[in-house]
C-alpha atoms as a PDB file:
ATOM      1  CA  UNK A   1      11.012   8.507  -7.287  1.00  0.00           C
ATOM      2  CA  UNK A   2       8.902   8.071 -10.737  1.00  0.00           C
ATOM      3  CA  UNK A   3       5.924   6.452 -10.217  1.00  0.00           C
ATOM      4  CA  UNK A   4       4.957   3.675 -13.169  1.00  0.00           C
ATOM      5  CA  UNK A   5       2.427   5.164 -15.511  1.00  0.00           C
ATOM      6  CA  UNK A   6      -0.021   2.199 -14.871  1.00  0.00           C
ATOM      7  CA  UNK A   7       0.333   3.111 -10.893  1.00  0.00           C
ATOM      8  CA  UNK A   8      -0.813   6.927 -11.724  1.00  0.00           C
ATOM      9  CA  UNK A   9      -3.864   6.065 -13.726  1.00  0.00           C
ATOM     10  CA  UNK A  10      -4.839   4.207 -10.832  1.00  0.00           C
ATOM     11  CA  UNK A  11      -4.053   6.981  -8.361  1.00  0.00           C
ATOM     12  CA  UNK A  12      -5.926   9.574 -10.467  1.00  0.00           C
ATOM     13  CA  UNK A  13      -9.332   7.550 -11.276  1.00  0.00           C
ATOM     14  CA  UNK A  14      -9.291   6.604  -7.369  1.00  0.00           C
ATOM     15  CA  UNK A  15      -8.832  10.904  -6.496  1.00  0.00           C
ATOM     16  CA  UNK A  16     -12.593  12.364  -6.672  1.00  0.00           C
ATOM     17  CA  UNK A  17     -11.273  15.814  -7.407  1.00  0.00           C
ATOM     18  CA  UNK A  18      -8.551  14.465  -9.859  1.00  0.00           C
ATOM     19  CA  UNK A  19      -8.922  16.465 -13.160  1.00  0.00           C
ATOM     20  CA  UNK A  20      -6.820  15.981 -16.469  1.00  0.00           C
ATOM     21  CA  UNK A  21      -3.733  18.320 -16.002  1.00  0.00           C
ATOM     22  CA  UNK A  22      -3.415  18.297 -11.974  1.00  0.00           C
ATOM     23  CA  UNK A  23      -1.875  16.506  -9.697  1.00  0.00           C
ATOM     24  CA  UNK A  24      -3.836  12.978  -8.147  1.00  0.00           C
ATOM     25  CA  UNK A  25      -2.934  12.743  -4.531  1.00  0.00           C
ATOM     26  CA  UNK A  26      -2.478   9.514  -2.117  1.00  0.00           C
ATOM     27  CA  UNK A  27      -2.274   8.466   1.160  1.00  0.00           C
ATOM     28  CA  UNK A  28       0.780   7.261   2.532  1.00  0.00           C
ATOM     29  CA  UNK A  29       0.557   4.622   5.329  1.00  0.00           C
ATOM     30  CA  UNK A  30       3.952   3.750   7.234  1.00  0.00           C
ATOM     31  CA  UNK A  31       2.678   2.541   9.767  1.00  0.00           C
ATOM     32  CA  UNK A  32       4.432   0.615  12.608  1.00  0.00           C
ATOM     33  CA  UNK A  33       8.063  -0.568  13.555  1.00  0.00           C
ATOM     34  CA  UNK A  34       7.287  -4.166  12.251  1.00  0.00           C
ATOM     35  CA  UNK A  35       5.894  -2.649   8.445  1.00  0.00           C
ATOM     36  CA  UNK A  36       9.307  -2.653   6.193  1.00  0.00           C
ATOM     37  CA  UNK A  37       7.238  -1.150   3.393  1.00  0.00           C
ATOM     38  CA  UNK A  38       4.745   1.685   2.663  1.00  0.00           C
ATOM     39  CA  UNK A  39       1.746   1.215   1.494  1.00  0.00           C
ATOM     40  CA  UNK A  40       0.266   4.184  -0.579  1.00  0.00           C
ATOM     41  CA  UNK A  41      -3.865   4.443  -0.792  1.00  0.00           C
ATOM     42  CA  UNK A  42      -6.260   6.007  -3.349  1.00  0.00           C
ATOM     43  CA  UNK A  43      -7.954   8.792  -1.965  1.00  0.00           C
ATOM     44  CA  UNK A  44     -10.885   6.633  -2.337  1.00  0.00           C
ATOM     45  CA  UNK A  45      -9.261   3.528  -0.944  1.00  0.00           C
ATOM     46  CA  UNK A  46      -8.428   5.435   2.477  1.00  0.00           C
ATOM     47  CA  UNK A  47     -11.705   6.876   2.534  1.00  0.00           C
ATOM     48  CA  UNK A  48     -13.265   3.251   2.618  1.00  0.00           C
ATOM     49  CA  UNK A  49     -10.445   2.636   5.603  1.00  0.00           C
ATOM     50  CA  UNK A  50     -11.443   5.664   7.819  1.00  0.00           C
ATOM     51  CA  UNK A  51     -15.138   4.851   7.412  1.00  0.00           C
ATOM     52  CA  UNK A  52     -14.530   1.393   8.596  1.00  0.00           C
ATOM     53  CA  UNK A  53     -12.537   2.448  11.153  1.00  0.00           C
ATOM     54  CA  UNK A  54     -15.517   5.528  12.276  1.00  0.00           C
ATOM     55  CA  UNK A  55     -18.036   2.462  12.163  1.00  0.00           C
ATOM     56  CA  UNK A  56     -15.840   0.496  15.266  1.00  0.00           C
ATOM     57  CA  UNK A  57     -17.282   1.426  18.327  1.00  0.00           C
ATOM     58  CA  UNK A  58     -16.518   5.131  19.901  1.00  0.00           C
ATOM     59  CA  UNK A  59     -13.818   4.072  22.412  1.00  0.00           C
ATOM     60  CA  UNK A  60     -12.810   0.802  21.990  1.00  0.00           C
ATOM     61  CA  UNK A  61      -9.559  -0.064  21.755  1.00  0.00           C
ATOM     62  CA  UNK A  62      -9.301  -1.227  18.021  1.00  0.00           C
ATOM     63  CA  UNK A  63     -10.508   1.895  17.007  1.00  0.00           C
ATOM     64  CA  UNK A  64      -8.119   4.079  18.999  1.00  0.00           C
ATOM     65  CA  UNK A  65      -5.423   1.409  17.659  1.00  0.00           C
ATOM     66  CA  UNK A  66      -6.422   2.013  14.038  1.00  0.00           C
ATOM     67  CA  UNK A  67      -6.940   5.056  14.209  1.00  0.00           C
ATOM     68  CA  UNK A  68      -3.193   5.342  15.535  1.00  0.00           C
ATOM     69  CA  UNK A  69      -2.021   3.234  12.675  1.00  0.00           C
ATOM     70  CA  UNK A  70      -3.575   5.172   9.980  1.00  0.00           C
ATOM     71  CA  UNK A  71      -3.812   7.950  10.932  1.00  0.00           C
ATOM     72  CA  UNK A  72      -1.097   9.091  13.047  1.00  0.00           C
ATOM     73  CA  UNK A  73       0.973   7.097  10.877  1.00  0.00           C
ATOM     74  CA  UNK A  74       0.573   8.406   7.701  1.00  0.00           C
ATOM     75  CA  UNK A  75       1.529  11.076   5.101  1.00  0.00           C
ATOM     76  CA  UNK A  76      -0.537  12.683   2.923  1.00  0.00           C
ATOM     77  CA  UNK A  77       0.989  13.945  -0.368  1.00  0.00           C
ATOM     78  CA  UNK A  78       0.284  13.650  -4.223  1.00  0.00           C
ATOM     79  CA  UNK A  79       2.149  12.787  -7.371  1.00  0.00           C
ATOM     80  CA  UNK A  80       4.270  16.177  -8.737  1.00  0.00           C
ATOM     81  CA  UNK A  81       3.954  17.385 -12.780  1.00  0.00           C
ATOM     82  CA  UNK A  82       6.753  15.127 -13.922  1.00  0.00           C
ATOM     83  CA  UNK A  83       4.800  11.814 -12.071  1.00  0.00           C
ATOM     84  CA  UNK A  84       7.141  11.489  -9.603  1.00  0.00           C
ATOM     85  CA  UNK A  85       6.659  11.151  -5.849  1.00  0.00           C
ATOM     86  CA  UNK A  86       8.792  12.880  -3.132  1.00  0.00           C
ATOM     87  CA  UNK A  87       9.429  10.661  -0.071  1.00  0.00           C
ATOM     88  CA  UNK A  88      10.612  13.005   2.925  1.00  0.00           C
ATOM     89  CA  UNK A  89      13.799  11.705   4.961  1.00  0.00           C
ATOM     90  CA  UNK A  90      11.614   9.919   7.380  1.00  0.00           C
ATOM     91  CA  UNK A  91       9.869   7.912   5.142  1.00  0.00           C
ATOM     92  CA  UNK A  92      13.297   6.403   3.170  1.00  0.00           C
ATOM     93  CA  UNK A  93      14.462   5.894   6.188  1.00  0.00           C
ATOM     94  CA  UNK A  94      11.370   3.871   7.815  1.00  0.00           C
ATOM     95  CA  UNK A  95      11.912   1.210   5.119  1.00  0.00           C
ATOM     96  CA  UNK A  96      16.129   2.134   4.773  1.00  0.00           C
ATOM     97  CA  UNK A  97      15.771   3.363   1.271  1.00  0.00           C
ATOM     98  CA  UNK A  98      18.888   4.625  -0.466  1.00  0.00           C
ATOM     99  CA  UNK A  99      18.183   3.863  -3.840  1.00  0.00           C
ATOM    100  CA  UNK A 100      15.848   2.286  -6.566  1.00  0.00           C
ATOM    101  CA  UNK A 101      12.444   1.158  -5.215  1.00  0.00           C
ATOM    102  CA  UNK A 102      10.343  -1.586  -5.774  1.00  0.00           C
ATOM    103  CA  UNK A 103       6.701  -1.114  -6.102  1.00  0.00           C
ATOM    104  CA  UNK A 104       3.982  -3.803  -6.124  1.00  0.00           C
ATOM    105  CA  UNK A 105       0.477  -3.533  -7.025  1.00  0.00           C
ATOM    106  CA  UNK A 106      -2.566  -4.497  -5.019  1.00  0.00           C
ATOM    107  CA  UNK A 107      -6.018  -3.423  -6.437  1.00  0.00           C
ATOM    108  CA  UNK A 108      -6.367   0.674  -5.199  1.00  0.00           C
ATOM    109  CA  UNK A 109      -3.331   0.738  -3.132  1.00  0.00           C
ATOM    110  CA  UNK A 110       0.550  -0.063  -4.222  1.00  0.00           C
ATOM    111  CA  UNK A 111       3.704  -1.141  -1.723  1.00  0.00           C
ATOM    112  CA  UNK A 112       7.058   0.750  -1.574  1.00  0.00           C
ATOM    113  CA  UNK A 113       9.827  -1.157  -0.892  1.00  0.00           C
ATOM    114  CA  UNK A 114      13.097  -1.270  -0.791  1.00  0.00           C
ATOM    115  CA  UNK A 115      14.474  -4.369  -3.194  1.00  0.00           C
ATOM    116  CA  UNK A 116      16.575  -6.265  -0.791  1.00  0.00           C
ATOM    117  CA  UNK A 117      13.845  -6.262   2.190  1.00  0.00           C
ATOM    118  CA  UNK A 118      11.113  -7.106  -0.222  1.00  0.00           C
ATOM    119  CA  UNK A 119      13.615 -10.498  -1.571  1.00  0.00           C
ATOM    120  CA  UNK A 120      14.541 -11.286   2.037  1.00  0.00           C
ATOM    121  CA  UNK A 121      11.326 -11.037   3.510  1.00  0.00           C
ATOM    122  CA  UNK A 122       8.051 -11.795   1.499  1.00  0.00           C
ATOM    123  CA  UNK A 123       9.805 -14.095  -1.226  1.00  0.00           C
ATOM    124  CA  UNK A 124      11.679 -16.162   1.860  1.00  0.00           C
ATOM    125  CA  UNK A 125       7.489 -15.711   2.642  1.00  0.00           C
ATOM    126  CA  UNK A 126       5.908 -17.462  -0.101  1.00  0.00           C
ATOM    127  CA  UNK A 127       8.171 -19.694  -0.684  1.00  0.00           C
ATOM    128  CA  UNK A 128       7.944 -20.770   2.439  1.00  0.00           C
ATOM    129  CA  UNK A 129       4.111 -20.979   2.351  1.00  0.00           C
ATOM    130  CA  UNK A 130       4.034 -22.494  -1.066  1.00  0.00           C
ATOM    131  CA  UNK A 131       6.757 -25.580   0.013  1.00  0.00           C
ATOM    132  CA  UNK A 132       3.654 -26.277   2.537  1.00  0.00           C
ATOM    133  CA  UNK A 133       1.548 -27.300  -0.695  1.00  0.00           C
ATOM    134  CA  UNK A 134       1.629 -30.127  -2.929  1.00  0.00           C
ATOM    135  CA  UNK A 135       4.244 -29.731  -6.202  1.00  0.00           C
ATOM    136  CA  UNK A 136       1.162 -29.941  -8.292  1.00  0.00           C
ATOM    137  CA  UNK A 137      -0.987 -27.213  -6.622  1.00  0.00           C
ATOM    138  CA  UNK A 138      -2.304 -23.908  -8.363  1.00  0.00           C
ATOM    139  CA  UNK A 139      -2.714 -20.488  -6.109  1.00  0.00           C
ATOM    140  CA  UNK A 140      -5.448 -19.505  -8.457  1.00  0.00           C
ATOM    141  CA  UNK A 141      -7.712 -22.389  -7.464  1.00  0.00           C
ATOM    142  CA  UNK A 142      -8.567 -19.522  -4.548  1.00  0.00           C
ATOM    143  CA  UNK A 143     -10.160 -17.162  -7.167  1.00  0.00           C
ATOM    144  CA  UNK A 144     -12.469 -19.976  -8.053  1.00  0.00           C
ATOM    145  CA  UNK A 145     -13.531 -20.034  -4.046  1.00  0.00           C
ATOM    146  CA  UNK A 146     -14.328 -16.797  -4.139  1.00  0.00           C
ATOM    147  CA  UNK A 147     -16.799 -17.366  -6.820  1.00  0.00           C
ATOM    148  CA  UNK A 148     -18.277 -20.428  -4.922  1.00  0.00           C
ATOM    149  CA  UNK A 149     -17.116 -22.941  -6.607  1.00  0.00           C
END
């Protein structure tokens, strides 16, 4: 599948050995039977994961967990000449992929999903959470919290 130009930029600046001309590669995170989607990580971005994850304590069962998630539940790869991005069998079928994808941005990481899943499942989502709110509210009243506002 091609990924969007806009994705790639972000996939090479987040690759520390990225240079013009190769190829950036990613992290792909399936993860477990209740994820529909995959989530694909900057090299940086799952660096900043598996140091979290090394700074749990040796042992303990979120860290073993975790560690299962990520990385026994991943597949690492990177983005071919042509900017496309080969997902084996196992992958397409994790999230029933048999056709176009849709792919949605989040900062150093971007979803894969498959277009019907993604409609049934995180729009029935938000609406739902947003028919919890008054008609008049704004979601971006949030960005101003995080400023301390």
């Amino acid at each position: 599948m091609s990924i969007p130009a806009s994705f790639r930029r972000v996939l090479e600046s987040g690759d520390p050995n990225w240079q013009s001309g190769s190829n950036p590669e990613l992290v792909i995170v399936y993860g477990d039977h209740r994820r529909s989607y995959l989530e694909c990580y900057t090299m940086q971005a799952i660096d900043e994961v598996d140091d979290q994850i090394a700074s749990l304590p040796r042992g303990s069962m979120e860290r073993k967990m975790l560690q299962r998630l990520f990385h026994g539940q991943s597949f690492p790869t990177n983005v071919d000449e042509t900017g496309r991005l080969v997902l084996p069998a196992k992958l397409r079928q994790k999230i029933d992929l048999d056709g176009e994808a849709f792919f949605i941005a989040a900062g150093d990481t971007f979803q894969i999903w498959k277009p019907e899943t993604y409609e049934q499942d995180e729009l029935a989502k938000t609406e739902e959470w947003l028919d919890d709110l008054p008609d008049d509210f704004d979601p971006l009243i949030y960005l101003d919290q995080q400023k301390g506002e």
